[in-house]
Protein backbone atom coordinates (compact mmCIF):
# COMPACT_ATOMS: atom_id res chain seq x y z
CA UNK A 1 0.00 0.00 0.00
CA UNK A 2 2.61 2.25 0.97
CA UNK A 3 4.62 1.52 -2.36
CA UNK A 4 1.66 2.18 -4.72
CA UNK A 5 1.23 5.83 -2.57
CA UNK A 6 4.80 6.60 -3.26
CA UNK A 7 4.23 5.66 -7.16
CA UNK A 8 0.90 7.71 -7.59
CA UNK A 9 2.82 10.74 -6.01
CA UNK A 10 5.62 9.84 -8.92
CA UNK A 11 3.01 9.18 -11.77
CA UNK A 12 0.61 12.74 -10.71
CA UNK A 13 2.90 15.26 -9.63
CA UNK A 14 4.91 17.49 -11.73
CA UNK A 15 6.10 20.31 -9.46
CA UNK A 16 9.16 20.01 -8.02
CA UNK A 17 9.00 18.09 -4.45
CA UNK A 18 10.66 16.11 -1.56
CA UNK A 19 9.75 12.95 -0.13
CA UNK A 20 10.07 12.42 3.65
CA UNK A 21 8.82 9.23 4.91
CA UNK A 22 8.82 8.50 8.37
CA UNK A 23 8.80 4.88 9.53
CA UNK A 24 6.82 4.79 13.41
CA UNK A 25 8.59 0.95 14.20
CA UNK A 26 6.77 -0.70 11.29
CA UNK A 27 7.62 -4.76 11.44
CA UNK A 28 7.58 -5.47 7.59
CA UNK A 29 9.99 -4.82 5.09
CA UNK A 30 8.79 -1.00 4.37
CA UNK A 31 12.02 0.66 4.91
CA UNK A 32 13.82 -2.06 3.18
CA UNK A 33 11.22 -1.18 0.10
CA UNK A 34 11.64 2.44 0.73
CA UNK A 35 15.46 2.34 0.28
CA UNK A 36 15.42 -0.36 -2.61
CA UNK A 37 12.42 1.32 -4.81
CA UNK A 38 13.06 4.94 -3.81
CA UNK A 39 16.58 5.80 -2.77
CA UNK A 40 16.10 9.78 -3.21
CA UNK A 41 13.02 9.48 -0.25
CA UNK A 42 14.73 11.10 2.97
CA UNK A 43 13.40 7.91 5.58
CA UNK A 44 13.65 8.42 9.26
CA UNK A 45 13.46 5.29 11.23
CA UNK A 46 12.06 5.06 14.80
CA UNK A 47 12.92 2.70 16.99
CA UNK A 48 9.54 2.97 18.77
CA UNK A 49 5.78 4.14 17.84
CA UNK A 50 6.16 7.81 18.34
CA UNK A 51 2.29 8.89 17.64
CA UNK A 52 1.08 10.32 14.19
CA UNK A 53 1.86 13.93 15.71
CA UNK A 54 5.29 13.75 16.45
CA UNK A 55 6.36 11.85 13.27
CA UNK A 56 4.83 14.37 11.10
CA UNK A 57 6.66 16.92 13.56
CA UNK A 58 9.67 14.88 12.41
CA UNK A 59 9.12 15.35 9.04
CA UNK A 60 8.47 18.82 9.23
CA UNK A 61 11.61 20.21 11.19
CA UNK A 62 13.62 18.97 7.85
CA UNK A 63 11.37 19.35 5.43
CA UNK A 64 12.44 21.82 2.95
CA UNK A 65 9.84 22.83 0.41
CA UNK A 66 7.68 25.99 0.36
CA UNK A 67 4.81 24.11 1.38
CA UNK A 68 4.52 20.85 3.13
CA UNK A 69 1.59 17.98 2.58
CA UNK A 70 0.82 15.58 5.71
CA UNK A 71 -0.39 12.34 3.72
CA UNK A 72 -1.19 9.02 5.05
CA UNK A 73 0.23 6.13 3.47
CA UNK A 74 -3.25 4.19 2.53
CA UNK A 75 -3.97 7.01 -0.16
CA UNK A 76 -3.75 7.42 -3.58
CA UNK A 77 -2.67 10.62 -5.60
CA UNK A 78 -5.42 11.19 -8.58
CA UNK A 79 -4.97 13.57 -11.55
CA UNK A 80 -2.44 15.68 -10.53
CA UNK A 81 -4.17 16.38 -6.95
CA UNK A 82 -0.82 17.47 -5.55
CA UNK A 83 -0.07 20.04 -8.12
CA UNK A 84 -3.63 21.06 -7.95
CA UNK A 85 -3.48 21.60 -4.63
CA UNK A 86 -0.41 23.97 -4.38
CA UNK A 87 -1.50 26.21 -7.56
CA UNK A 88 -4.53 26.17 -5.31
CA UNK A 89 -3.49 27.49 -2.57
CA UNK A 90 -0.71 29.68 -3.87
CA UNK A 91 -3.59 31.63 -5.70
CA UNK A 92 -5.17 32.00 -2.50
CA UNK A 93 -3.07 33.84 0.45
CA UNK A 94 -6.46 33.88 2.42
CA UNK A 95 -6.49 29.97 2.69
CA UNK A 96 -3.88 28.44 5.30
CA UNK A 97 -4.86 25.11 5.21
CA UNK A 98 -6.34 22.57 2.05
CA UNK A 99 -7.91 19.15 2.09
CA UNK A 100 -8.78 17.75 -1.06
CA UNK A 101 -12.07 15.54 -2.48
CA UNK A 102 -11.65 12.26 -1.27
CA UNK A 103 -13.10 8.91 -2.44
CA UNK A 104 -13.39 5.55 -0.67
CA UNK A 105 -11.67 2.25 -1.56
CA UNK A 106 -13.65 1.65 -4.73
CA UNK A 107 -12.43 4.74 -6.15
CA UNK A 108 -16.28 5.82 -6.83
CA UNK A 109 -17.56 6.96 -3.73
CA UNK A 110 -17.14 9.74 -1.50
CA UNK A 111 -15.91 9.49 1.76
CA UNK A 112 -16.60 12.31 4.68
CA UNK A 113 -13.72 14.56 4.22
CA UNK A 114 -14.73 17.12 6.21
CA UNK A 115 -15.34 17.77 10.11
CA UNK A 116 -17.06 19.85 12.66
CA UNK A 117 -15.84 20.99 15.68
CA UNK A 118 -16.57 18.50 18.66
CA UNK A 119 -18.89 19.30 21.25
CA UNK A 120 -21.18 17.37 23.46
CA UNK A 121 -24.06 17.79 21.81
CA UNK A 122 -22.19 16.19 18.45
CA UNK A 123 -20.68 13.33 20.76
CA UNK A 124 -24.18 12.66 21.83
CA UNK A 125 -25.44 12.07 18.56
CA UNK A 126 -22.46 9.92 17.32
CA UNK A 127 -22.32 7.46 20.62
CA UNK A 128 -25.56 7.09 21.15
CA UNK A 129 -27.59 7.52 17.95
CA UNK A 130 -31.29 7.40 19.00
CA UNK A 131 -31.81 9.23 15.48
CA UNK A 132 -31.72 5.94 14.22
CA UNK A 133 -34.92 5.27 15.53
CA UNK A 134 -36.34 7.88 13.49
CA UNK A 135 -36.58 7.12 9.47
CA UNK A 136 -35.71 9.53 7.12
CA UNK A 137 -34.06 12.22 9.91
CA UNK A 138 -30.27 12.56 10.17
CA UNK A 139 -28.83 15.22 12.43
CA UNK A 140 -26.33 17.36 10.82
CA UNK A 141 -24.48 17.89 13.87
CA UNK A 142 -22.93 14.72 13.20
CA UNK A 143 -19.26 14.63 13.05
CA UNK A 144 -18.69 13.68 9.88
CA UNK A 145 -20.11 14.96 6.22
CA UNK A 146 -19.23 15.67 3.12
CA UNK A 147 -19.14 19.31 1.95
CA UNK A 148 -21.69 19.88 -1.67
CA UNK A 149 -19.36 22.00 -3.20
CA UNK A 150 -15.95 23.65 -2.65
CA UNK A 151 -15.92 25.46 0.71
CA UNK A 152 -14.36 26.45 3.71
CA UNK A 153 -15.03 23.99 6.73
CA UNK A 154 -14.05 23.84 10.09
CA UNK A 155 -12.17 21.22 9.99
CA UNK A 156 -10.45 18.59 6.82
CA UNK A 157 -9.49 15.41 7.75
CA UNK A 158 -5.98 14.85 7.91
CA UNK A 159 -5.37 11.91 6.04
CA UNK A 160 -4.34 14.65 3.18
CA UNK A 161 -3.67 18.23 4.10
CA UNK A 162 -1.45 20.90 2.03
CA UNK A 163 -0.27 23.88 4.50
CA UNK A 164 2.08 26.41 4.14
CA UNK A 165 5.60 25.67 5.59
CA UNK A 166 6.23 28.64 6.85
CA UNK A 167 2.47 29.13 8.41
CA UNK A 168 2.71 25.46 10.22
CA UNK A 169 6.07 26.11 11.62
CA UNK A 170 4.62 29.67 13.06
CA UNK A 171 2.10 27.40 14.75
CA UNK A 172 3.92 24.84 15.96
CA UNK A 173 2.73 21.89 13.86
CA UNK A 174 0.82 19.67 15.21
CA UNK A 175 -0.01 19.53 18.96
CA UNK A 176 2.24 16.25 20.25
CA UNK A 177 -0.19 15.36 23.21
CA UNK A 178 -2.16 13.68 21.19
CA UNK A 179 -0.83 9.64 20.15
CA UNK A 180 -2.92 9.75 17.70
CA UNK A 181 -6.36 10.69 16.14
CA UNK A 182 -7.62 14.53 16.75
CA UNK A 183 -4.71 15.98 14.84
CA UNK A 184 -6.11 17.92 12.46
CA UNK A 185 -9.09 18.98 14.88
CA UNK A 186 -6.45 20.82 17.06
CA UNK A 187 -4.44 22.15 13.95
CA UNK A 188 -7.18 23.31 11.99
CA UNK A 189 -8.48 25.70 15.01
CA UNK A 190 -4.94 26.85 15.57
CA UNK A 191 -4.93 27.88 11.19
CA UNK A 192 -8.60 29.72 11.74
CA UNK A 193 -7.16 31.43 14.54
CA UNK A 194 -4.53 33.29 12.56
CA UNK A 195 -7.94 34.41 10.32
CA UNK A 196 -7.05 31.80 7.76
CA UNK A 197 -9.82 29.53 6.16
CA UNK A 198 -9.95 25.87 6.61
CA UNK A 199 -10.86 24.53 2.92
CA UNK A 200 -12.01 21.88 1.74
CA UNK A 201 -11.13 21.96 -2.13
CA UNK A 202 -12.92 19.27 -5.26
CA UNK A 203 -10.73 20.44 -7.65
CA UNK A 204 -8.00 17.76 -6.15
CA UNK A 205 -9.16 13.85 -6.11
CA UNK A 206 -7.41 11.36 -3.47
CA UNK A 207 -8.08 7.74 -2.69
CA UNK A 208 -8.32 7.16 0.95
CA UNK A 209 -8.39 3.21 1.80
CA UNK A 210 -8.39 4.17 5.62
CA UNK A 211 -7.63 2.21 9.00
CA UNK A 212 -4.35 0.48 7.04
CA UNK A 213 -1.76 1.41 9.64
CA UNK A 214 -3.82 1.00 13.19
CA UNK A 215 -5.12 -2.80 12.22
CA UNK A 216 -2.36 -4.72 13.59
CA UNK A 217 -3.32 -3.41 17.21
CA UNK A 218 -6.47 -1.62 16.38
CA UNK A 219 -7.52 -2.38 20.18
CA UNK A 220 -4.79 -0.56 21.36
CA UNK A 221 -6.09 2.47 18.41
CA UNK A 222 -9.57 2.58 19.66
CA UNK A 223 -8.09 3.65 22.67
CA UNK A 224 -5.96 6.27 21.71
CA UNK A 225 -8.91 7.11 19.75
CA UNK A 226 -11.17 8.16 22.83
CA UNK A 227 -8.04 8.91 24.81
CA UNK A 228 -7.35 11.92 21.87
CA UNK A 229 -11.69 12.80 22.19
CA UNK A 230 -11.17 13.28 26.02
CA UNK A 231 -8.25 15.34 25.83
CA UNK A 232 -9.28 17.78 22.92
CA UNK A 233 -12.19 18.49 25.56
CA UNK A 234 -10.00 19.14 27.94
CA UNK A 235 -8.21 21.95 26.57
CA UNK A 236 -11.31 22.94 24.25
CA UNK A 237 -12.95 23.67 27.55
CA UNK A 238 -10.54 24.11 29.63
CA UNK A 239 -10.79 21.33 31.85
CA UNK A 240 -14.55 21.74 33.09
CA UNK A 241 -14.96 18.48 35.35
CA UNK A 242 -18.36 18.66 34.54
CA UNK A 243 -17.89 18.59 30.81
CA UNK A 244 -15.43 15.58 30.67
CA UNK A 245 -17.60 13.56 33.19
CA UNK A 246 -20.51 13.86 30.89
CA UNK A 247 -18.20 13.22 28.12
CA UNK A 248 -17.51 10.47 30.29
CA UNK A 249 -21.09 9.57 30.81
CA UNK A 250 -21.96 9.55 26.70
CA UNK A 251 -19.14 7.57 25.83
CA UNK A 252 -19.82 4.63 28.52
CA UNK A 253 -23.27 4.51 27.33
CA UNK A 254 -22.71 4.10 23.93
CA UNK A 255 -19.82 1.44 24.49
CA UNK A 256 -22.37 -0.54 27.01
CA UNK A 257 -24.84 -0.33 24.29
CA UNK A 258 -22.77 -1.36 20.69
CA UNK A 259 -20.73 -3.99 23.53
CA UNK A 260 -24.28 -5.97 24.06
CA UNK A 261 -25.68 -5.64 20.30
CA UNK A 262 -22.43 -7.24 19.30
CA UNK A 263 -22.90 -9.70 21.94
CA UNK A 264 -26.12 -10.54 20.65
CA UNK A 265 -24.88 -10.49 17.04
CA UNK A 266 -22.35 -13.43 18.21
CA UNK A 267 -25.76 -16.05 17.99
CA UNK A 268 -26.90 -14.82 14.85
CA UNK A 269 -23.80 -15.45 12.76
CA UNK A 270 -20.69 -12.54 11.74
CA UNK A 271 -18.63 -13.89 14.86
CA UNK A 272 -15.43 -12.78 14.02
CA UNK A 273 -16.25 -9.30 13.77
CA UNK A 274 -18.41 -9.40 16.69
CA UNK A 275 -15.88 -10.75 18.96
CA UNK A 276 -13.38 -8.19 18.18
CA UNK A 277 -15.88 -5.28 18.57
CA UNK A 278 -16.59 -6.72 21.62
CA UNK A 279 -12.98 -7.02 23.03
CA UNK A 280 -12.93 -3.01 21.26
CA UNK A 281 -15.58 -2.08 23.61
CA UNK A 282 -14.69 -3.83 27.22
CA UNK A 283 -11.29 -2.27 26.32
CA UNK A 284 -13.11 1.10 26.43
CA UNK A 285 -14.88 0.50 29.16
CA UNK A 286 -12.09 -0.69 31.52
CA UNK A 287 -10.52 2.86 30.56
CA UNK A 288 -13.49 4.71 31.26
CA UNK A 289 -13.63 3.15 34.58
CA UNK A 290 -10.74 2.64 35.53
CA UNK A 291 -8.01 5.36 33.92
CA UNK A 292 -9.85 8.13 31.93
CA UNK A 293 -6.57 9.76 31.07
């Protein structure tokens, strides 16, 4: 997967760039691919799982260029999205950060590329979903959604984002107290509080396969997943006890909930998946219960 990135960023770019690949303790022969297939990449190797913040810090301290692009490794570069991208957001000084169109596995689809700004109300609705109950109604304070039309958003997802160098250095890059997941949350407010737009931008097509690099210990992920939501409360609101225990509150609810429907699933048939959602889930709640850090 990583190999066929590196080769659609070779076949659909034309502007002059560096590659900087950072290696987080992988346990396959990437780097030995990386230095065999392309020997100009600049490859740091860590001899431990830093967190997707401080590797792309990594990157960023030598990275070079005029403008930098934070992409994940499960993604594929269509139609010159790169160059797109830059002439994009060189013609637009007003911009300081771009994310581009982004389409699921098949290569058809469109996945949610675009974010709002957590808040309880929005965690509600995502962990414990009673709008399910109700056909045809779909609350758009939902986390998630794709944008109709090129647009500024709050937040793009950062499995693809194209900032200025200069503008993410000025910030800081990206906020290293987070492991991993929440990222882009905390960098996009940082870029719309220099009175820069957050974009989200059509004109540039990715492929974004998703979840390839947090399967092998995707309990450990989920974790680090809710670990990131807790924390981005934390300094969103400034450490309100009351907020992050009923942030606490929603998100044991909806893990007691999904933890018995997949325990119920387990008779019907799908027991593989079902066992490892369950295992997700009592993972969850032992750190709700017992850690909540």
């Amino acid at each position: 997967m990583l190999r066929n990135c590196l080769r659609s960023i070779e076949r659909e770019t034309t502007s002059p760039y560096e590659l900087i690949i950072i290696d987080n303790a992988s346990n396959d022969d990437s780097c030995t691919m990386i230095r065999r297939d392309f020997p100009y990449a600049r490859l740091i190797v860590n001899e431990s799982n830093l967190g997707f913040a401080k590797a792309n810090n990594q990157g960023l301290r030598i990275a070079e260029g005029e403008y930098v692009l934070f992409l994940n490794p499960d993604t594929l570069i269509l139609d010159g999205a790169l160059d797109k991208m830059v002439a994009f957001l060189r013609d637009h000084p007003h911009i300081g950060i771009v994310g581009p169109h982004t389409l699921n596995a098949d290569g058809v689809t469109t996945q949610a590329t675009a974010l709002y700004q957590p808040s309880l109300w929005r965690a509600f609705h995502a962990h414990i979903p009673l709008w399910r109950l109700v056909p045809f109604w779909k609350p758009a304070v939902l986390g998630e959604y794709i944008p109709e039309c090129s647009r500024p958003v709050e937040v793009v997802k950062g499995s693809c984002m194209l900032m200025r160098t200069d503008l993410v250095r000025a910030i800081g890059g990206m906020n290293e107290q987070y492991f991993m997941y929440a990222e882009e949350i905390d960098l996009c407010e940082a870029v719309r509080k220099q009175n820069l737009l957050v974009y989200y931008y059509t004109g540039a097509r990715i492929v974004h396969f998703g979840g390839a690099s947090t399967e092998a210990v995707s309990e450990e992920m989920v974790i680090h997943l809710y670990r990131s939501t807790k924390k981005l409360f934390a300094r969103r609101y400034q450490s309100s006890v009351l907020i992050l225990q009923a942030l606490r509150v929603i998100l044991m609810i909806g893990s007691i909930w999904r933890l018995i429907a997949w325990t119920l699933l387990t008779f019907i048939g799908n027991t593989s998946q079902a066992r490892i959602k369950q295992r997700h889930h009592r993972a969850i709640l032992r750190w709700l219960l017992y850690d909540y850090t």
